[in-house]
Protein backbone atom coordinates (compact mmCIF):
# COMPACT_ATOMS: atom_id res chain seq x y z
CA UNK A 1 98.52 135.26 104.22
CA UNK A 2 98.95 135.96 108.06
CA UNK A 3 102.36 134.18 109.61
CA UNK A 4 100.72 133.58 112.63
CA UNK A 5 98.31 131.22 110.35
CA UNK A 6 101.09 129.55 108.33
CA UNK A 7 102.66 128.54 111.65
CA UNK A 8 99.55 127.62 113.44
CA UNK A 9 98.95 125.21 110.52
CA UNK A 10 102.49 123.27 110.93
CA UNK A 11 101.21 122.40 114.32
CA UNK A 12 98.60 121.26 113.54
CA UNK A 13 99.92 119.22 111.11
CA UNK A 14 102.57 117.43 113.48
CA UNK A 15 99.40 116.38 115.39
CA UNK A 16 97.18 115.00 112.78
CA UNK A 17 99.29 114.16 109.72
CA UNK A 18 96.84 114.26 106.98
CA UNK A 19 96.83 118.00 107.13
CA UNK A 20 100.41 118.15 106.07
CA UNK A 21 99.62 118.77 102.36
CA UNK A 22 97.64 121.94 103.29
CA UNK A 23 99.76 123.14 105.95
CA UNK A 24 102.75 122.75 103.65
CA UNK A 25 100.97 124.29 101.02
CA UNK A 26 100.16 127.47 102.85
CA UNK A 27 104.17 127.57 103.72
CA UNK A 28 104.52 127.77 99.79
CA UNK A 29 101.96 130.60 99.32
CA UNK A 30 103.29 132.66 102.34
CA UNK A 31 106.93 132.21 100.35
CA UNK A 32 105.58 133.18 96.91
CA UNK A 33 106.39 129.48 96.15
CA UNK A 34 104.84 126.91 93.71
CA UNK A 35 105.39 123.95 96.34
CA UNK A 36 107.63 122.99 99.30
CA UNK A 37 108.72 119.64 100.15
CA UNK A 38 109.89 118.11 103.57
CA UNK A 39 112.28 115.20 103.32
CA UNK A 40 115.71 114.20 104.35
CA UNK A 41 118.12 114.70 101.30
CA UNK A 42 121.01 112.34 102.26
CA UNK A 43 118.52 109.43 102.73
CA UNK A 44 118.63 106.40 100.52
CA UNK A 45 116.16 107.12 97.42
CA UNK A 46 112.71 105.37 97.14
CA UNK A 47 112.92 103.59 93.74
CA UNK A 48 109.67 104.12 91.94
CA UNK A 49 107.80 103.95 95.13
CA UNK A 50 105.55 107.05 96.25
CA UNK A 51 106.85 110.19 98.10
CA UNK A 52 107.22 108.85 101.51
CA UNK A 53 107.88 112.81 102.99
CA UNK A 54 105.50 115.95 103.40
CA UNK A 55 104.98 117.46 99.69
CA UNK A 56 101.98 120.42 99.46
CA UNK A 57 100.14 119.55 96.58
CA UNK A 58 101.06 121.26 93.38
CA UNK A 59 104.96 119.14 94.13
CA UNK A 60 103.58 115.55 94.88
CA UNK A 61 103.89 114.82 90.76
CA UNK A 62 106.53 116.39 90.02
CA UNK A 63 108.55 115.32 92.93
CA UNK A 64 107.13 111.25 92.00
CA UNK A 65 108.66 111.77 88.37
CA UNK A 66 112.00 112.93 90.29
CA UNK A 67 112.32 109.64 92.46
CA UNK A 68 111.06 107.42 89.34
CA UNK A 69 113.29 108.69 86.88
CA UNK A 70 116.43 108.64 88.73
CA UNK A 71 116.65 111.96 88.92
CA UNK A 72 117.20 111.56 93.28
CA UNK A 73 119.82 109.66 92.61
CA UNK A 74 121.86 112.37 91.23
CA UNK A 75 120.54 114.87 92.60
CA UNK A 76 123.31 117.93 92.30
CA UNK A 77 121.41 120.40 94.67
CA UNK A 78 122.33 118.02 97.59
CA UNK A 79 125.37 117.41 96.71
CA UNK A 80 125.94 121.26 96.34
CA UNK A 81 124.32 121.64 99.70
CA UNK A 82 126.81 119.13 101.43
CA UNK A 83 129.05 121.85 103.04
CA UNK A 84 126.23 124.17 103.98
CA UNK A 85 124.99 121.21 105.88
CA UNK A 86 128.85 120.52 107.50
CA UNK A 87 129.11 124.50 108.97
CA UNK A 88 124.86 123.94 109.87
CA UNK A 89 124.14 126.71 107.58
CA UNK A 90 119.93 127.57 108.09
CA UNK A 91 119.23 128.30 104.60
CA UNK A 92 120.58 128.04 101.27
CA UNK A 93 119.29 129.35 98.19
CA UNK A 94 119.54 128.70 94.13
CA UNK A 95 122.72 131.52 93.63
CA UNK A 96 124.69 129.92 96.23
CA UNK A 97 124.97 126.52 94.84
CA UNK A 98 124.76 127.43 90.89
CA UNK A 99 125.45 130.49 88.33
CA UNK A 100 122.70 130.92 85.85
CA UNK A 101 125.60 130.45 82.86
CA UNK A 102 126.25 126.45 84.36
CA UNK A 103 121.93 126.38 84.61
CA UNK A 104 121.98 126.49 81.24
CA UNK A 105 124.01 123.55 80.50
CA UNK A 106 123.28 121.30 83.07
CA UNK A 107 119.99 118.32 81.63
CA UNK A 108 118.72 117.99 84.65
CA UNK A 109 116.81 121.61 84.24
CA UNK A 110 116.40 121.08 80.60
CA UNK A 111 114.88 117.70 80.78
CA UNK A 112 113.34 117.68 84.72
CA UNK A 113 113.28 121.50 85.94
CA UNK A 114 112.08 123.30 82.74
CA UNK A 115 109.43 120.59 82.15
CA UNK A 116 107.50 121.16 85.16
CA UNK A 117 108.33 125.28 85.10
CA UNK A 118 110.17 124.44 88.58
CA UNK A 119 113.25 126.14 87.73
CA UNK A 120 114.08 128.03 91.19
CA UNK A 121 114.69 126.65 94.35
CA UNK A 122 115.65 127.39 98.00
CA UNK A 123 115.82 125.41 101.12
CA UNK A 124 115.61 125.51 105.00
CA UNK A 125 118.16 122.99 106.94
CA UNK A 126 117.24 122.08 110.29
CA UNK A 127 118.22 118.75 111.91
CA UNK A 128 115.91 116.57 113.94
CA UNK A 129 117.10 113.39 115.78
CA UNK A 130 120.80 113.74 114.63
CA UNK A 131 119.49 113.13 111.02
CA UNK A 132 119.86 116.59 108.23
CA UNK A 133 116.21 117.59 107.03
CA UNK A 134 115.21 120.42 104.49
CA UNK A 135 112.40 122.02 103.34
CA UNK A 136 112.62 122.73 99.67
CA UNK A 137 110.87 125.29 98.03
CA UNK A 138 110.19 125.52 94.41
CA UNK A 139 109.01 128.49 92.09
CA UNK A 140 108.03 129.15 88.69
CA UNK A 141 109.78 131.20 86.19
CA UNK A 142 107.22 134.12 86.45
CA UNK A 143 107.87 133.91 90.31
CA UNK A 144 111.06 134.27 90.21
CA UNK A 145 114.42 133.48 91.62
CA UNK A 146 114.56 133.76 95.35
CA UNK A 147 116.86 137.01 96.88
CA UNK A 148 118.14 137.54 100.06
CA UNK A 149 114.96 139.43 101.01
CA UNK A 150 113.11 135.92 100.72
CA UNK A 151 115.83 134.12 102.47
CA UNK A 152 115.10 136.31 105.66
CA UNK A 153 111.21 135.12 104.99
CA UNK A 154 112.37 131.68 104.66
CA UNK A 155 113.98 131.67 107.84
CA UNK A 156 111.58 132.87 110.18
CA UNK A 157 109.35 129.84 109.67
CA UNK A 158 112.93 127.46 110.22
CA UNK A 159 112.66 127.04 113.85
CA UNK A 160 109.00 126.18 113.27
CA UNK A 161 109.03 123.67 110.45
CA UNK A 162 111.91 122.14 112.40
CA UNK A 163 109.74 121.64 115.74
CA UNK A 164 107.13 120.66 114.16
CA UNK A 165 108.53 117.62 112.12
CA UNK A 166 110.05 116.77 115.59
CA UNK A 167 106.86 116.47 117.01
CA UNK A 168 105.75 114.31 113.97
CA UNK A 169 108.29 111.80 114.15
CA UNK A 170 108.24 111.23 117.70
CA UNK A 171 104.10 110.80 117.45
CA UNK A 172 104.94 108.71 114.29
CA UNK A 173 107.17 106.29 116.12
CA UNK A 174 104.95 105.66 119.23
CA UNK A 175 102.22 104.94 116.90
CA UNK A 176 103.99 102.47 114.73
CA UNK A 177 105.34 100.63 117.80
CA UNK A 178 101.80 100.39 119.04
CA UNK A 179 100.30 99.54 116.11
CA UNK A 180 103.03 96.63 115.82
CA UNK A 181 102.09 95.33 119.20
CA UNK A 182 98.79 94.83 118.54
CA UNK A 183 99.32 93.31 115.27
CA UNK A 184 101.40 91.03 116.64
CA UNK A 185 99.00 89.96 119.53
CA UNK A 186 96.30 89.06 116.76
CA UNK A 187 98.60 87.10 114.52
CA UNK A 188 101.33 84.45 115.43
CA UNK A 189 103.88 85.99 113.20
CA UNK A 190 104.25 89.39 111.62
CA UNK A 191 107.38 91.09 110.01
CA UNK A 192 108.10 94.80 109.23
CA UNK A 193 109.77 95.69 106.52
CA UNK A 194 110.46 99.44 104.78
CA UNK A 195 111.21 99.70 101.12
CA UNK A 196 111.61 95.82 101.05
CA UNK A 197 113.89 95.28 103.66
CA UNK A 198 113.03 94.11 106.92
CA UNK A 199 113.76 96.24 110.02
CA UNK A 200 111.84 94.28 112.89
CA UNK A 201 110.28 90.48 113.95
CA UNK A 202 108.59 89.41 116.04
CA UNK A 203 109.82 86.41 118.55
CA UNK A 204 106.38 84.26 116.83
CA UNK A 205 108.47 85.51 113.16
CA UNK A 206 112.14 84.90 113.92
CA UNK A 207 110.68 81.47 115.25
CA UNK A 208 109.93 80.59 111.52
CA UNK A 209 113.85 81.48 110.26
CA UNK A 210 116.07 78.46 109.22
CA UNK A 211 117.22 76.76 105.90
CA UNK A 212 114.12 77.84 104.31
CA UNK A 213 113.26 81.15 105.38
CA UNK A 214 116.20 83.80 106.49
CA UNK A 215 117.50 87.38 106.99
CA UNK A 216 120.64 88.23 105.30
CA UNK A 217 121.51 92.09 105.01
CA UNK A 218 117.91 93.28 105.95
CA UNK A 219 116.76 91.24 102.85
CA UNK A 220 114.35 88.09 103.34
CA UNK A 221 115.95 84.72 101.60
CA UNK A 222 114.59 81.43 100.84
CA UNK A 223 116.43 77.96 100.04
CA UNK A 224 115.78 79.00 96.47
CA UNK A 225 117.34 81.77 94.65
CA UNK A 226 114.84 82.10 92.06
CA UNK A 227 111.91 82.08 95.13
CA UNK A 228 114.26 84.39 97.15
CA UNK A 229 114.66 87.49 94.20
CA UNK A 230 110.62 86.75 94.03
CA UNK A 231 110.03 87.54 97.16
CA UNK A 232 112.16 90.00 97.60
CA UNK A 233 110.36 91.68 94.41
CA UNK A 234 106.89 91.30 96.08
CA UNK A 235 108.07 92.87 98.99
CA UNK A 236 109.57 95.85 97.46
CA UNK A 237 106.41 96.25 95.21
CA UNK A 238 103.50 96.03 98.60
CA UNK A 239 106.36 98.84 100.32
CA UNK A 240 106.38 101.19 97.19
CA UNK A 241 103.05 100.94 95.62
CA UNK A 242 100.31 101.91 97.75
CA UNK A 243 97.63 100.76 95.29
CA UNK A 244 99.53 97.16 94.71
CA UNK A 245 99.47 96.69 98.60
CA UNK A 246 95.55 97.03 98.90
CA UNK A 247 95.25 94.33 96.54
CA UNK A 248 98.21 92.66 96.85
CA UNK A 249 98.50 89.11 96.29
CA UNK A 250 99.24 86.05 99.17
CA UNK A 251 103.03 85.49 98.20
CA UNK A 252 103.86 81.60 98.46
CA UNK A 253 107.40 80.00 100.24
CA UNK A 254 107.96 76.63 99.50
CA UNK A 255 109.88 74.25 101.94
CA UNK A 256 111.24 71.05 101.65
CA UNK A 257 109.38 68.45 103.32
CA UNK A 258 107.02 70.57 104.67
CA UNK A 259 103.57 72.61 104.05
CA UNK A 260 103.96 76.36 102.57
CA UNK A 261 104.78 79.45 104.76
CA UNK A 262 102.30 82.15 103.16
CA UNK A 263 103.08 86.01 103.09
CA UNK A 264 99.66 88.29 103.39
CA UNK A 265 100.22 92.37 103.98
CA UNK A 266 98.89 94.12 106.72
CA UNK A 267 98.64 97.64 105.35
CA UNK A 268 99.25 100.49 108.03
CA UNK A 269 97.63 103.55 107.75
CA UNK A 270 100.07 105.87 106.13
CA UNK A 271 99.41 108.84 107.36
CA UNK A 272 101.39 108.28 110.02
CA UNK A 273 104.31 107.16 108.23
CA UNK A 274 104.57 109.87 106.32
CA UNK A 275 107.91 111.60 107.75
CA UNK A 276 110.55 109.12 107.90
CA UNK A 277 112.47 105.69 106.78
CA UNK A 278 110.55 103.49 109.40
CA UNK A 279 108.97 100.47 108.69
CA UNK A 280 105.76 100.93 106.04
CA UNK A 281 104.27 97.44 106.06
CA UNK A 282 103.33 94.73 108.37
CA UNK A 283 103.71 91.13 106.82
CA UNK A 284 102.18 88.70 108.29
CA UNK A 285 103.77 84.84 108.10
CA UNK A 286 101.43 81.69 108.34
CA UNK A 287 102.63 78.34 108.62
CA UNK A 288 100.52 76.26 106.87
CA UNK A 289 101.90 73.27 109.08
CA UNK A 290 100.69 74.62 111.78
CA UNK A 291 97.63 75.07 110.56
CA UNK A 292 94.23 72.78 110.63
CA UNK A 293 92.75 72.81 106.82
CA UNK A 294 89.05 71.63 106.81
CA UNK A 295 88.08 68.85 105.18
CA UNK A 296 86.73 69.75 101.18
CA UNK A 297 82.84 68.78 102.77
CA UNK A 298 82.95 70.69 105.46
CA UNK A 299 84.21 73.70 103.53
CA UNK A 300 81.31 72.54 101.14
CA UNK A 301 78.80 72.09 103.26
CA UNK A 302 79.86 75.80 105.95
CA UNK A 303 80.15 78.18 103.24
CA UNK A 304 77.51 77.15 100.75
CA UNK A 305 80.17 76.09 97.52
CA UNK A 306 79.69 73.64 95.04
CA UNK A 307 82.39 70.67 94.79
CA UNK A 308 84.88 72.53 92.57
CA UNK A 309 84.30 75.70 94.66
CA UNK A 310 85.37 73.69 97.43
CA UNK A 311 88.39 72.15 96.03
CA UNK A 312 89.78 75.23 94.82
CA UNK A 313 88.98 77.14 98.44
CA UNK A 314 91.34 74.02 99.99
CA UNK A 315 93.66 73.90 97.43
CA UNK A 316 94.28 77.53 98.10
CA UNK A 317 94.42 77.19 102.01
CA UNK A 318 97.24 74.58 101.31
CA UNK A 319 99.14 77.15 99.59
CA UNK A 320 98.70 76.48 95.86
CA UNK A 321 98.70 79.42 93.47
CA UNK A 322 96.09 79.83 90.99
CA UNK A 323 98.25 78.78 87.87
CA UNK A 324 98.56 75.35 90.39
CA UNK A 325 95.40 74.90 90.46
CA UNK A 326 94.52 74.72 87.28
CA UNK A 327 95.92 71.67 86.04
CA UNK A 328 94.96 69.94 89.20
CA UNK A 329 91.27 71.07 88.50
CA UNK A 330 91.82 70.07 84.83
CA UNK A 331 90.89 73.59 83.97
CA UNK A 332 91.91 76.44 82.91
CA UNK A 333 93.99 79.68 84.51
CA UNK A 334 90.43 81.92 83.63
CA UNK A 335 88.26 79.58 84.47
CA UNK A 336 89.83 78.88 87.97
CA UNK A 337 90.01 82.81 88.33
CA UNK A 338 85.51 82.96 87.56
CA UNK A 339 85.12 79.94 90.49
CA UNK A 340 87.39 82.26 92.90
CA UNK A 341 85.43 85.32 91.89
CA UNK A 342 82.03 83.14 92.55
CA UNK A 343 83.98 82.09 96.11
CA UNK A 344 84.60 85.76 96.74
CA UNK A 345 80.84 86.14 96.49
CA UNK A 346 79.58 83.25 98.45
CA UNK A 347 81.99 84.05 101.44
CA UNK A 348 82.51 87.47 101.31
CA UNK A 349 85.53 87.63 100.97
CA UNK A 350 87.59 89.90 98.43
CA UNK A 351 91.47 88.27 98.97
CA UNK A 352 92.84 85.00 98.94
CA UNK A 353 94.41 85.85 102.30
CA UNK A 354 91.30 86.43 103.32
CA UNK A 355 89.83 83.37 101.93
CA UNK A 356 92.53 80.86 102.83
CA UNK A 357 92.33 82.77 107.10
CA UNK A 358 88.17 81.53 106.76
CA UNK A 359 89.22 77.87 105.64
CA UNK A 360 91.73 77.45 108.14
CA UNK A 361 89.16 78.70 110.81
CA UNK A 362 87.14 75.93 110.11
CA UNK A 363 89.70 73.49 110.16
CA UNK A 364 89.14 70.34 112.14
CA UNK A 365 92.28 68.42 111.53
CA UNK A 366 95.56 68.93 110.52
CA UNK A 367 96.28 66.68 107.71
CA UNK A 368 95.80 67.72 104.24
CA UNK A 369 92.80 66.02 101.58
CA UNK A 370 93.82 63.07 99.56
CA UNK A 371 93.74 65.57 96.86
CA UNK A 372 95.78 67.91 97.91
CA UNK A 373 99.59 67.83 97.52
């Protein structure tokens, strides 16, 4: 494979990044390498959540299994690589962190390494908005452990892996900040949060704060402790699980003496967030009390439900979960679930988010039904 190619390719990539995976994955094959990885190796792990950095293909699996087993968390080839980051060393291979003889006792390759025939590695450090960055590369055993002679390969492509991922995150920023803004001018409160913490509000957002919603340590909190570790859970979960946050669930805050604040997720598109620990979600906040919830016969009569259809569609818009609902129907959990699939249907809608933004729209006044709570 051509070098001019393999660089081309990076450039590309910092300017569209959904061709990171095959841009990285030419970097591999131009190194004799399984895989490479781009990621920052003294940043706080991910949990189970996906790989939030560049990974070519043939690494994105085994590099999940390394953040959801704990494995990051220890990870002794950092740790190792500590000092060549101190004296901004440019490279750093297998045989200067490890002897074969301490390989061979060591579980990590036994149970992680071996598993995945990953058992070489070598890295480029470069450094990008005062923060330490590598690209790791990874071989097989039949490719071999990587010599000086690849280390001079390796760092040829440095200065161009490290501009490029400059480029990335700069383009990755302006986007998100954009993107923010015009969330927030379409909905009257909207948080960010990364990895379940919260990193920005906006003004509409921090408006909400008080005894029963705050922000302690990055973390959201409620006048419950039981609601509060909830929440915090469902935000952690729509951060790290891209196919929980598609169809995640409106998440509920009760308040004393007053209607519900409901949480709905505003996925961004991840692409661009692909290359660093900046906000991943946009939450957005509604406050049910400042909200108008139709009437049950006007929600009847607009969107073509029956009376329990109805009921449950303002019931919902009030804030009440399904397993609410139920009892208050005098039915049960499944059967509740069928009338909001038969809802979703009539309205087209496919979330209750979505559901309980149409009922609101056709609100006309602001008190709640006489059977609502």
């Amino acid at each position: 494979m051509e070098k001019s190619r393999v660089i081309a390719q990076l450039y590309e990539a910092s300017a569209s990044p959904d061709g990171w995976p095959a841009a990285l994955d030419d970097v591999a094959t131009y190194n004799n390498a399984e895989g490479v990885i781009v990621f920052t190796p003294f940043a706080p792990p991910s949990g189970s959540g996906p790989i939030s950095f560049p990974v070519s293909p043939k690494l994105v699996e085994p590099f999940s299994v390394f953040v959801r087993e704990g494995w990051v968390e220890h990870d002794h080839r950092a740790r190792l690589a500590r000092p060549s980051f101190a004296r901004r060393a440019r490279s750093v291979l297998e045989s200067d962190l490890i002897s074969d003889a301490e390989r061979r006792t060591m579980q990590v390759y036994h149970d992680f390494y071996f598993r995945f025939d990953l058992p070489e590695f070598a890295a480029i450090l470069f450094y990008v908005d005062g923060m330490d960055w590598t690209a790791t590369f990874a071989r097989t055993r039949a490719q071999g452990a990587f010599r000086e002679k690849d280390r001079r390969r390796l760092l040829s492509l440095q200065p161009h892996v490290e501009r490029s991922i400059g480029l990335t995150t700069k383009l990755q920023s302006l986007h998100s900040s954009r993107m923010r803004i015009a969330v927030e001018r379409l909905f009257p409160a909207l948080l960010c949060v990364s990895v379940g913490k919260v990193t920005d509000a906006s003004p509409e957002a921090e408006a909400l704060l008080g005894a029963d919603l705050a922000i302690k340590d990055g973390r959201l909190v409620t006048g419950d402790s039981r609601q509060s570790l909830a929440l915090q859970e469902w935000l952690r979960r729509v951060c790290a699980d891209a196919a929980y946050r598609l169809d995640a669930p409106t998440f509920v805050v009760r308040r004393m003496g007053r209607r519900p604040l409901v949480f709905d997720v505003l996925p961004i598109d991840d692409r661009w967030l692909a290359v660093s620990w900046s906000p991943r979600v946009l939450v957005a906040i509604t406050d049910l009390d400042a909200q108008a919830v139709a009437a049950q016969d006007r929600v009847r009569e607009v969107l073509g439900l029956t009376v329990a259809e109805a009921k449950l569609a303002v019931l919902l818009a009030h804030g009440m979960t399904i397993d609410e609902c139920a009892p208050r129907l005098g039915l049960s959990r499944e059967t509740v679930r069928t009338y909001l699939k038969k809802i979703f249907g009539k309205t087209d809608t496919h979330r209750q988010s979505e559901l309980t933004a149409l009922v609101l729209s056709l609100g006309r006044r602001p008190g709640p039904p006489a059977d609502a709570p």
